[in-house]
C-alpha atoms as a PDB file:
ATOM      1  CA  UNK A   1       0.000   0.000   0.000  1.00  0.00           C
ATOM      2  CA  UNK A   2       3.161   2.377   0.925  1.00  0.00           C
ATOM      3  CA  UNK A   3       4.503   1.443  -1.961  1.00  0.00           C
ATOM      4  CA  UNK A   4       1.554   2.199  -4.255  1.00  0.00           C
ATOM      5  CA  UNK A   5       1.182   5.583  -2.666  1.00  0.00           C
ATOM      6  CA  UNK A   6       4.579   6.250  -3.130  1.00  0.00           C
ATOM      7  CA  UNK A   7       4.729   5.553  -6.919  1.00  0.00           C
ATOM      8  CA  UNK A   8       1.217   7.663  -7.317  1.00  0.00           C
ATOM      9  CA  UNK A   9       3.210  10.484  -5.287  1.00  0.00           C
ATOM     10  CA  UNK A  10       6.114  10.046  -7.794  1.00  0.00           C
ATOM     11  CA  UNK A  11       3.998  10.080 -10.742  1.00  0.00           C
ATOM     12  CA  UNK A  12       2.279  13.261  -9.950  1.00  0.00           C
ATOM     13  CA  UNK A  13       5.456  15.269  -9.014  1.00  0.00           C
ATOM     14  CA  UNK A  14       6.553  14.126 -12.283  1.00  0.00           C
ATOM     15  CA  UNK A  15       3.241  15.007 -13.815  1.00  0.00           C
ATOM     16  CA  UNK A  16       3.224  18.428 -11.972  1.00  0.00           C
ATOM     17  CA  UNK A  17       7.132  19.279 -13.103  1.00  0.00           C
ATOM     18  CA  UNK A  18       6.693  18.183 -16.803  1.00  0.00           C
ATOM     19  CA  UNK A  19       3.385  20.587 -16.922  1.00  0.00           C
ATOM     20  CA  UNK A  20       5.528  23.310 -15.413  1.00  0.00           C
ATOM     21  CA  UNK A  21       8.534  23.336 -17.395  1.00  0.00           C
ATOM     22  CA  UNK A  22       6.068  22.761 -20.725  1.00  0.00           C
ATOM     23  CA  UNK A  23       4.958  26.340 -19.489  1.00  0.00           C
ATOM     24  CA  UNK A  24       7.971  28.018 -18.860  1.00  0.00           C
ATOM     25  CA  UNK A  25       8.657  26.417 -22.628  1.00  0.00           C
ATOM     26  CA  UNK A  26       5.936  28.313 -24.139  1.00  0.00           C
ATOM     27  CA  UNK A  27       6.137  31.613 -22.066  1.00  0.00           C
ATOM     28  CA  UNK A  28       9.795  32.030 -23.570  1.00  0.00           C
ATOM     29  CA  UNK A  29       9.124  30.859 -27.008  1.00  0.00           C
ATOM     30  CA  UNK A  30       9.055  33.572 -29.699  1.00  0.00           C
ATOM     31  CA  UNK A  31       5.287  32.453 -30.469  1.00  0.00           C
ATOM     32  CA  UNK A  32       4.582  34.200 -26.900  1.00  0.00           C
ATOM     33  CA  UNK A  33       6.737  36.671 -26.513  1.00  0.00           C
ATOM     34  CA  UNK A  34       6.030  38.059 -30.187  1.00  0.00           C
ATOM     35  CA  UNK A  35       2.286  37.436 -29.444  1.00  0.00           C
ATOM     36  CA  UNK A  36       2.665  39.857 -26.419  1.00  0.00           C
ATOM     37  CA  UNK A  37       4.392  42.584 -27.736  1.00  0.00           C
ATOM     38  CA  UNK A  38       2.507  42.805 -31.839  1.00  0.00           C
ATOM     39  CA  UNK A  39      -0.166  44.002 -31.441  1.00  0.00           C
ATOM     40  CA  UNK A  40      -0.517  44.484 -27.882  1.00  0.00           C
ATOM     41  CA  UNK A  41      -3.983  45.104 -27.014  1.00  0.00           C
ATOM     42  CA  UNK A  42      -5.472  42.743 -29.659  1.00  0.00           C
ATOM     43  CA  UNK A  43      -3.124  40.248 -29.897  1.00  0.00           C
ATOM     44  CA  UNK A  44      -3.915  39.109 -33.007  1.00  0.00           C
ATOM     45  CA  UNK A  45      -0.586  38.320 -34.225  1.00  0.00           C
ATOM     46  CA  UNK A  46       1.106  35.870 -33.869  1.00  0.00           C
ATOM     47  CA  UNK A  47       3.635  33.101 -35.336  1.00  0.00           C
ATOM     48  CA  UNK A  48       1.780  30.310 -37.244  1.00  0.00           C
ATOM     49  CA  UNK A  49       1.513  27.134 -35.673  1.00  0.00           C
ATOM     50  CA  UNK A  50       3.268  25.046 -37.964  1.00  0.00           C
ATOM     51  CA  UNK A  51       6.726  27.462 -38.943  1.00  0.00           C
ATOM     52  CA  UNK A  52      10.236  26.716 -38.818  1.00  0.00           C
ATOM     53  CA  UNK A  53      12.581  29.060 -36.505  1.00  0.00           C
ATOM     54  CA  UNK A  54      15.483  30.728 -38.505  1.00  0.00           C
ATOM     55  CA  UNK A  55      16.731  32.670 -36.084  1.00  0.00           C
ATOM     56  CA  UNK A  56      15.498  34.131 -32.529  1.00  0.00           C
ATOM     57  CA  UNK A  57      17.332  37.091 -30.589  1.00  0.00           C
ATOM     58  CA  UNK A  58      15.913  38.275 -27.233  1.00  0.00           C
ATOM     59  CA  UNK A  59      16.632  40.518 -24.854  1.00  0.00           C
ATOM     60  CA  UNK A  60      15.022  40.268 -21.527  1.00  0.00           C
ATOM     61  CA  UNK A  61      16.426  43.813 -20.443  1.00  0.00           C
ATOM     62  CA  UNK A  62      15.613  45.854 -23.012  1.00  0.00           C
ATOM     63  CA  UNK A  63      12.643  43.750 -24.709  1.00  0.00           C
ATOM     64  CA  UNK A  64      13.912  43.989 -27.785  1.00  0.00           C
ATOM     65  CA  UNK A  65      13.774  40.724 -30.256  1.00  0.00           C
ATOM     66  CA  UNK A  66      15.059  40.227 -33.813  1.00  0.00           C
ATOM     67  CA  UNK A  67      13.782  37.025 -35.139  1.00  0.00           C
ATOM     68  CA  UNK A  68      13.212  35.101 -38.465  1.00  0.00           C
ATOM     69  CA  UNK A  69      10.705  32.757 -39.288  1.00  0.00           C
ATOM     70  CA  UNK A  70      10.249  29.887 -42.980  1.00  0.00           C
ATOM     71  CA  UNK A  71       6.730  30.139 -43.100  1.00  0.00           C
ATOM     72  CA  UNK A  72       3.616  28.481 -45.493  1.00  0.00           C
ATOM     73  CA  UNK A  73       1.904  30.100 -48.203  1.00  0.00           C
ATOM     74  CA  UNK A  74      -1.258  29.668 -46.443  1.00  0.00           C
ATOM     75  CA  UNK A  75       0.323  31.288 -43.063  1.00  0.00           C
ATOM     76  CA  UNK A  76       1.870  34.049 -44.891  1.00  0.00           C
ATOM     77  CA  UNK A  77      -1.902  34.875 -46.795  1.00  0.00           C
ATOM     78  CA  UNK A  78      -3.303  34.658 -42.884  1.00  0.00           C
ATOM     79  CA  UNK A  79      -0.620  36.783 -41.774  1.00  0.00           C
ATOM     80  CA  UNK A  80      -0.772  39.841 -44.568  1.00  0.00           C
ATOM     81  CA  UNK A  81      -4.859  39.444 -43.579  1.00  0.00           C
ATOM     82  CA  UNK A  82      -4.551  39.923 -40.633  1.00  0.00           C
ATOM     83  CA  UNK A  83      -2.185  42.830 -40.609  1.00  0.00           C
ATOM     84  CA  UNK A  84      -4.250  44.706 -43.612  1.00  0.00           C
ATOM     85  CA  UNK A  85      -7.579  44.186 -41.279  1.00  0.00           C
ATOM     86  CA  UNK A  86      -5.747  45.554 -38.128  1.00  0.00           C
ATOM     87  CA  UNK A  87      -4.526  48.740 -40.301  1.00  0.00           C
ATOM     88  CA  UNK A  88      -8.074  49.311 -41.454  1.00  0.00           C
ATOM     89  CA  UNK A  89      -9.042  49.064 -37.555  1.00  0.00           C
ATOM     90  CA  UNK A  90      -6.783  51.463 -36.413  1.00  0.00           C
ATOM     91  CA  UNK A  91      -7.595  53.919 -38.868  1.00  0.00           C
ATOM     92  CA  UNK A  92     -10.900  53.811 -38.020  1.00  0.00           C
ATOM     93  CA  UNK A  93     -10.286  53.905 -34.479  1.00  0.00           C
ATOM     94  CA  UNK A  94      -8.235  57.234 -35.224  1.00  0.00           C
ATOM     95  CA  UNK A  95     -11.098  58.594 -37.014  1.00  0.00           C
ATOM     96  CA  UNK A  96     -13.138  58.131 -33.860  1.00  0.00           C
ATOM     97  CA  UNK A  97     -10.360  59.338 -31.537  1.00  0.00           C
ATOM     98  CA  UNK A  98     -10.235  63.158 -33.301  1.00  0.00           C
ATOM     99  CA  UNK A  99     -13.727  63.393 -32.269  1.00  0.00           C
ATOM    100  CA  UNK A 100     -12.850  62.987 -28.644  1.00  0.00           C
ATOM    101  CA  UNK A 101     -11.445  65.901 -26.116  1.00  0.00           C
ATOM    102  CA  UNK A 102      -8.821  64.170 -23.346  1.00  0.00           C
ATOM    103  CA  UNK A 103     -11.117  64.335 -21.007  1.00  0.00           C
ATOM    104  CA  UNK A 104     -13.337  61.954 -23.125  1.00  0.00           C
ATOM    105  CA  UNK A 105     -11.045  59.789 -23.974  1.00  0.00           C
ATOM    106  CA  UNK A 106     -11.397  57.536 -20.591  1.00  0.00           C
ATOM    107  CA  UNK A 107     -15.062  57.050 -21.891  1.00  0.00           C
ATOM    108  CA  UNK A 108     -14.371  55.496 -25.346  1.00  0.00           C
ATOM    109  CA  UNK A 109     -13.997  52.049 -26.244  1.00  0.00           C
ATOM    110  CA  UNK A 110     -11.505  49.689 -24.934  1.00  0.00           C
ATOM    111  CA  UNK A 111     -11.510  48.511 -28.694  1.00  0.00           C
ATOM    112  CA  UNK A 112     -11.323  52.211 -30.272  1.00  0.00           C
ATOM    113  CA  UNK A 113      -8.694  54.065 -28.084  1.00  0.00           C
ATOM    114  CA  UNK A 114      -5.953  50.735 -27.451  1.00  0.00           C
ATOM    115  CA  UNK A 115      -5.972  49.837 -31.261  1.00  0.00           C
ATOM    116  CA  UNK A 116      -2.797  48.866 -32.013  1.00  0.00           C
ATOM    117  CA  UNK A 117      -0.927  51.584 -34.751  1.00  0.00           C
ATOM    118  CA  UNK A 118       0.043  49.410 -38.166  1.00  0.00           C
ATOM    119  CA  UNK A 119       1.175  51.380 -41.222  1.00  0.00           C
ATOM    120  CA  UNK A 120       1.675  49.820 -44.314  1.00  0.00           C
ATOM    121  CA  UNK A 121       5.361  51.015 -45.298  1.00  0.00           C
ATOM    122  CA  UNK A 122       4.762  49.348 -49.057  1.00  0.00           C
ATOM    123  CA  UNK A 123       2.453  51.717 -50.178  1.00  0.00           C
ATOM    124  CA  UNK A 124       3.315  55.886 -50.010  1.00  0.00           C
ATOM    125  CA  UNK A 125      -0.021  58.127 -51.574  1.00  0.00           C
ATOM    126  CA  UNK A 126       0.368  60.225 -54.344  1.00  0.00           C
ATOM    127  CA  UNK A 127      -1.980  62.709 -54.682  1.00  0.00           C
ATOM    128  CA  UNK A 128      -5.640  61.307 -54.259  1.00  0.00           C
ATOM    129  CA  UNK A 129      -3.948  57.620 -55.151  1.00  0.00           C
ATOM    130  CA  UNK A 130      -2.507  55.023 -52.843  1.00  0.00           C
ATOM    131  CA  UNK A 131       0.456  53.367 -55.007  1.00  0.00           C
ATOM    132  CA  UNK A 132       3.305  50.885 -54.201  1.00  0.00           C
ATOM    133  CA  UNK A 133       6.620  52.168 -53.662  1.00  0.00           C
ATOM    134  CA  UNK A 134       8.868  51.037 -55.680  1.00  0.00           C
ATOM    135  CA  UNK A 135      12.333  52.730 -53.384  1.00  0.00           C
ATOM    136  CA  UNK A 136      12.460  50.434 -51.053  1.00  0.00           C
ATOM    137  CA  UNK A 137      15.705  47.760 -51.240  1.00  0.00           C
ATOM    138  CA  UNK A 138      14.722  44.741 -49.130  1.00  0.00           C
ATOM    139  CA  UNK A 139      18.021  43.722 -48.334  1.00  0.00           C
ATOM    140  CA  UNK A 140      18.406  47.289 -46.665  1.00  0.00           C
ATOM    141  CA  UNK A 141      15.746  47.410 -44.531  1.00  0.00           C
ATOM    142  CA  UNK A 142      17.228  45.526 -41.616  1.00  0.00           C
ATOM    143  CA  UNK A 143      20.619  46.420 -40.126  1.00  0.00           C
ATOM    144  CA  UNK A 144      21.052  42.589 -39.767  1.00  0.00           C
ATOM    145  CA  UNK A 145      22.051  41.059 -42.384  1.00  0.00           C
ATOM    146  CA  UNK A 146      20.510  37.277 -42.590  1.00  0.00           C
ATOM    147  CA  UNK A 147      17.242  38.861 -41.620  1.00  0.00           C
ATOM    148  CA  UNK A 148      16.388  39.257 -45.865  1.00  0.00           C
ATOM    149  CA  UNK A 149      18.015  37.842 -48.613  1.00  0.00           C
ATOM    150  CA  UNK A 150      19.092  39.440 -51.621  1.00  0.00           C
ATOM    151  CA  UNK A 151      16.887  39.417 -54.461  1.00  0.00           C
ATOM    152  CA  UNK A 152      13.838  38.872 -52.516  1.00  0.00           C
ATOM    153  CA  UNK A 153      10.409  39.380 -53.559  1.00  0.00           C
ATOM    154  CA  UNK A 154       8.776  41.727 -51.143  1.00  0.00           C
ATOM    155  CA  UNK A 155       5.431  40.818 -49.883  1.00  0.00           C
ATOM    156  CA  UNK A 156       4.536  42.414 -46.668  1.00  0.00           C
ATOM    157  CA  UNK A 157       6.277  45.353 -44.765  1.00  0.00           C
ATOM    158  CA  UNK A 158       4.977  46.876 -42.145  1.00  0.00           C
ATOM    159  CA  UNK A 159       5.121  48.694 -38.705  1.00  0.00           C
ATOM    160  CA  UNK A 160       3.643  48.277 -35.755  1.00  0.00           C
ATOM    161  CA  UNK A 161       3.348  49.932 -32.143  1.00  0.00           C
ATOM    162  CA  UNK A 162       0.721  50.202 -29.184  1.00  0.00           C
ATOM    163  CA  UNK A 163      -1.229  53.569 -29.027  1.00  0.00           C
ATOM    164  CA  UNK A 164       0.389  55.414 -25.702  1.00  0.00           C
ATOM    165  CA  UNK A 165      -1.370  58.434 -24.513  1.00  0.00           C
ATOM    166  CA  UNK A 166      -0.164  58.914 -20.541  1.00  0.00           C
ATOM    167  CA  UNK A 167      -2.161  58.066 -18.261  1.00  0.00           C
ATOM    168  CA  UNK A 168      -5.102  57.469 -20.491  1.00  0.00           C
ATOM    169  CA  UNK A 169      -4.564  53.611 -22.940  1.00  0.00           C
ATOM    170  CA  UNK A 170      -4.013  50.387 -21.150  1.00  0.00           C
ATOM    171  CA  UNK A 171      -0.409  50.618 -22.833  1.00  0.00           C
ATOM    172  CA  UNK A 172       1.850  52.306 -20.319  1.00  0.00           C
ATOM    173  CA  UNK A 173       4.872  50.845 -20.110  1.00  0.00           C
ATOM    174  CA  UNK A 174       6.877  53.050 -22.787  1.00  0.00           C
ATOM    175  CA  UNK A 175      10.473  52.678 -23.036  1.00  0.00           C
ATOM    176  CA  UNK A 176      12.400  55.459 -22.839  1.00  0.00           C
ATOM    177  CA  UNK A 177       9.475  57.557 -23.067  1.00  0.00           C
ATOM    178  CA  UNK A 178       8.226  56.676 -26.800  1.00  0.00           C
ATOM    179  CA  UNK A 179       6.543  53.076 -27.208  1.00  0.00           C
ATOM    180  CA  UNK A 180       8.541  50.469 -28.908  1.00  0.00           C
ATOM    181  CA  UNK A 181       7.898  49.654 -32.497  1.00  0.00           C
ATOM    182  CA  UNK A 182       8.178  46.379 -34.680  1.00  0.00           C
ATOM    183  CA  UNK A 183       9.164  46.777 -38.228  1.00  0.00           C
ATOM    184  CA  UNK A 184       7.519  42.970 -39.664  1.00  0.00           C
ATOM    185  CA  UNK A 185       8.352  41.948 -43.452  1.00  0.00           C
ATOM    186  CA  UNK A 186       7.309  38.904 -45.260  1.00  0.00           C
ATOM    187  CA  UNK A 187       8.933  37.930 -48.428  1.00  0.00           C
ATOM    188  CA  UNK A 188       9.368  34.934 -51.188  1.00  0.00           C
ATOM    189  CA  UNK A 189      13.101  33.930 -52.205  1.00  0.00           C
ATOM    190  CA  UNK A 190      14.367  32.845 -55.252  1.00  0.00           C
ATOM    191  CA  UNK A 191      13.137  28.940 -54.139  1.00  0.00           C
ATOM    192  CA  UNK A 192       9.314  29.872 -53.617  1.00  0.00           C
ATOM    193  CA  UNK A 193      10.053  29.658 -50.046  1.00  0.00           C
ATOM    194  CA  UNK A 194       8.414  32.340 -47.668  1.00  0.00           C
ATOM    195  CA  UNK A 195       9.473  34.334 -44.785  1.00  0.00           C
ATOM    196  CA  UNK A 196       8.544  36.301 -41.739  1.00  0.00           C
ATOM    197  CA  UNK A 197      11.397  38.550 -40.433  1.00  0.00           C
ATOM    198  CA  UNK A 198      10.159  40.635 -37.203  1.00  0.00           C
ATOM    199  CA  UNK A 199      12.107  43.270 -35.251  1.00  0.00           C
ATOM    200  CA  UNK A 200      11.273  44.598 -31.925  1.00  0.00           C
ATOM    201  CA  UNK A 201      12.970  48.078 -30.471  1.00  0.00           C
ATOM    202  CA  UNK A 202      13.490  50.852 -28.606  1.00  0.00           C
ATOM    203  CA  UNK A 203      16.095  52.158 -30.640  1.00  0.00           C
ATOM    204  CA  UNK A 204      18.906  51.500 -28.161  1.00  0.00           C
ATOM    205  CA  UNK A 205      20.055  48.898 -30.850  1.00  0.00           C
ATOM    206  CA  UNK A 206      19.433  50.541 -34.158  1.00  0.00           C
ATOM    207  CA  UNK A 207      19.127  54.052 -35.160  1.00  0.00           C
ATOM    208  CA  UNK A 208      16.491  54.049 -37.234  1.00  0.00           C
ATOM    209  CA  UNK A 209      14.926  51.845 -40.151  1.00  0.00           C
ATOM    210  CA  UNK A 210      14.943  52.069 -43.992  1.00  0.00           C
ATOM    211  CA  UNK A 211      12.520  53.000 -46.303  1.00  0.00           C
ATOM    212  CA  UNK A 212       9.926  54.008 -43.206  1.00  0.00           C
ATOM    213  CA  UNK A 213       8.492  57.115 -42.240  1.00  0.00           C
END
């Protein structure tokens, strides 16, 4: 009987310590941290399920990440969705937020006034016309240098950032007093093979990005 109780003891420690290092796993897997941080109120972005890592570079002090991802065709259609739909959100949520004094802006919508900011950096308007650019060098874009390859066909590039007003969005935590900003691209190489590159910063480890705003 000891001996039964003892095993069943044994095999729920085991149980307990597999469950707890399985989360630990997935709290400090890019999938997490990049849901967390794109995005931030909504979190709808995220890594597909089913995508191969590249590369993954994380810093816990600053919060900055630089990471690449090999990606489907389907995931990267499900990605470029889901980014164009969150752009269209947040504009609308900025038409709704002129409206609004600051001392309305408690009042509004969880959903209109923490919209995550996404800007489509492919596209530059002309006039009365929204066209593609055609100045921007993919290769260029990053300042590291496996994050794109060379002649790659550029699919998706965009940037991303929390709305921050002080005091007033559920976004507070602003580093260095400006909220951090991820610059995401998704491209096809040469082999029909497609990519998700995704940088995180405050700018203490770049100066700026190409071909932005």
């Amino acid at each position: 009987m000891k001996k039964k109780k003892k095993t069943i003891i044994c095999t729920a420690a085991a149980a307990l310590l597999l469950i707890v290092s399985g989360v630990l796993m997935y709290i400090n897997s890019p999938r997490y941290i990049i849901k967390n941080t794109v995005m931030w109120y909504e979190k709808d972005f995220t890594l597909p399920l089913f995508c191969q890592k590249i590369k993954f570079k994380y810093n816990k002090e600053t919060g900055n990440y630089t990471g690449k991802f090999q990606i489907s065709e389907r995931g990267k259609d499900r990605l470029m969705e889901n980014l164009d739909a969150a752009q269209r959100r947040f504009a609308a949520s900025q038409n709704a937020l002129f409206s609004y004094t600051r001392k309305l802006l408690e009042d509004m919508e969880e959903e209109v006034l923490n919209a995550s900011s996404v800007v489509n950096l492919l596209v530059e308007t002309k006039g009365n016309k929204v066209v593609k650019r055609e100045d921007i060098e993919p290769e260029k874009i990053y300042p590291e240098e496996w994050m794109v390859e060379e002649d790659a066909e550029l699919l998706g590039y965009y940037c991303t950032h929390p709305r921050y007003i002080e005091g007033v969005t559920l976004f507070q935590d602003a580093l260095r007093g400006r909220e951090p900003y991820c610059y995401i691209v998704i491209y096809k190489n040469k082999d029909d093979k497609y990519y998700l590159c995704i940088k995180r910063t405050d700018f203490s480890d770049w100066n700026g990005h190409y071909g932005g705003r």
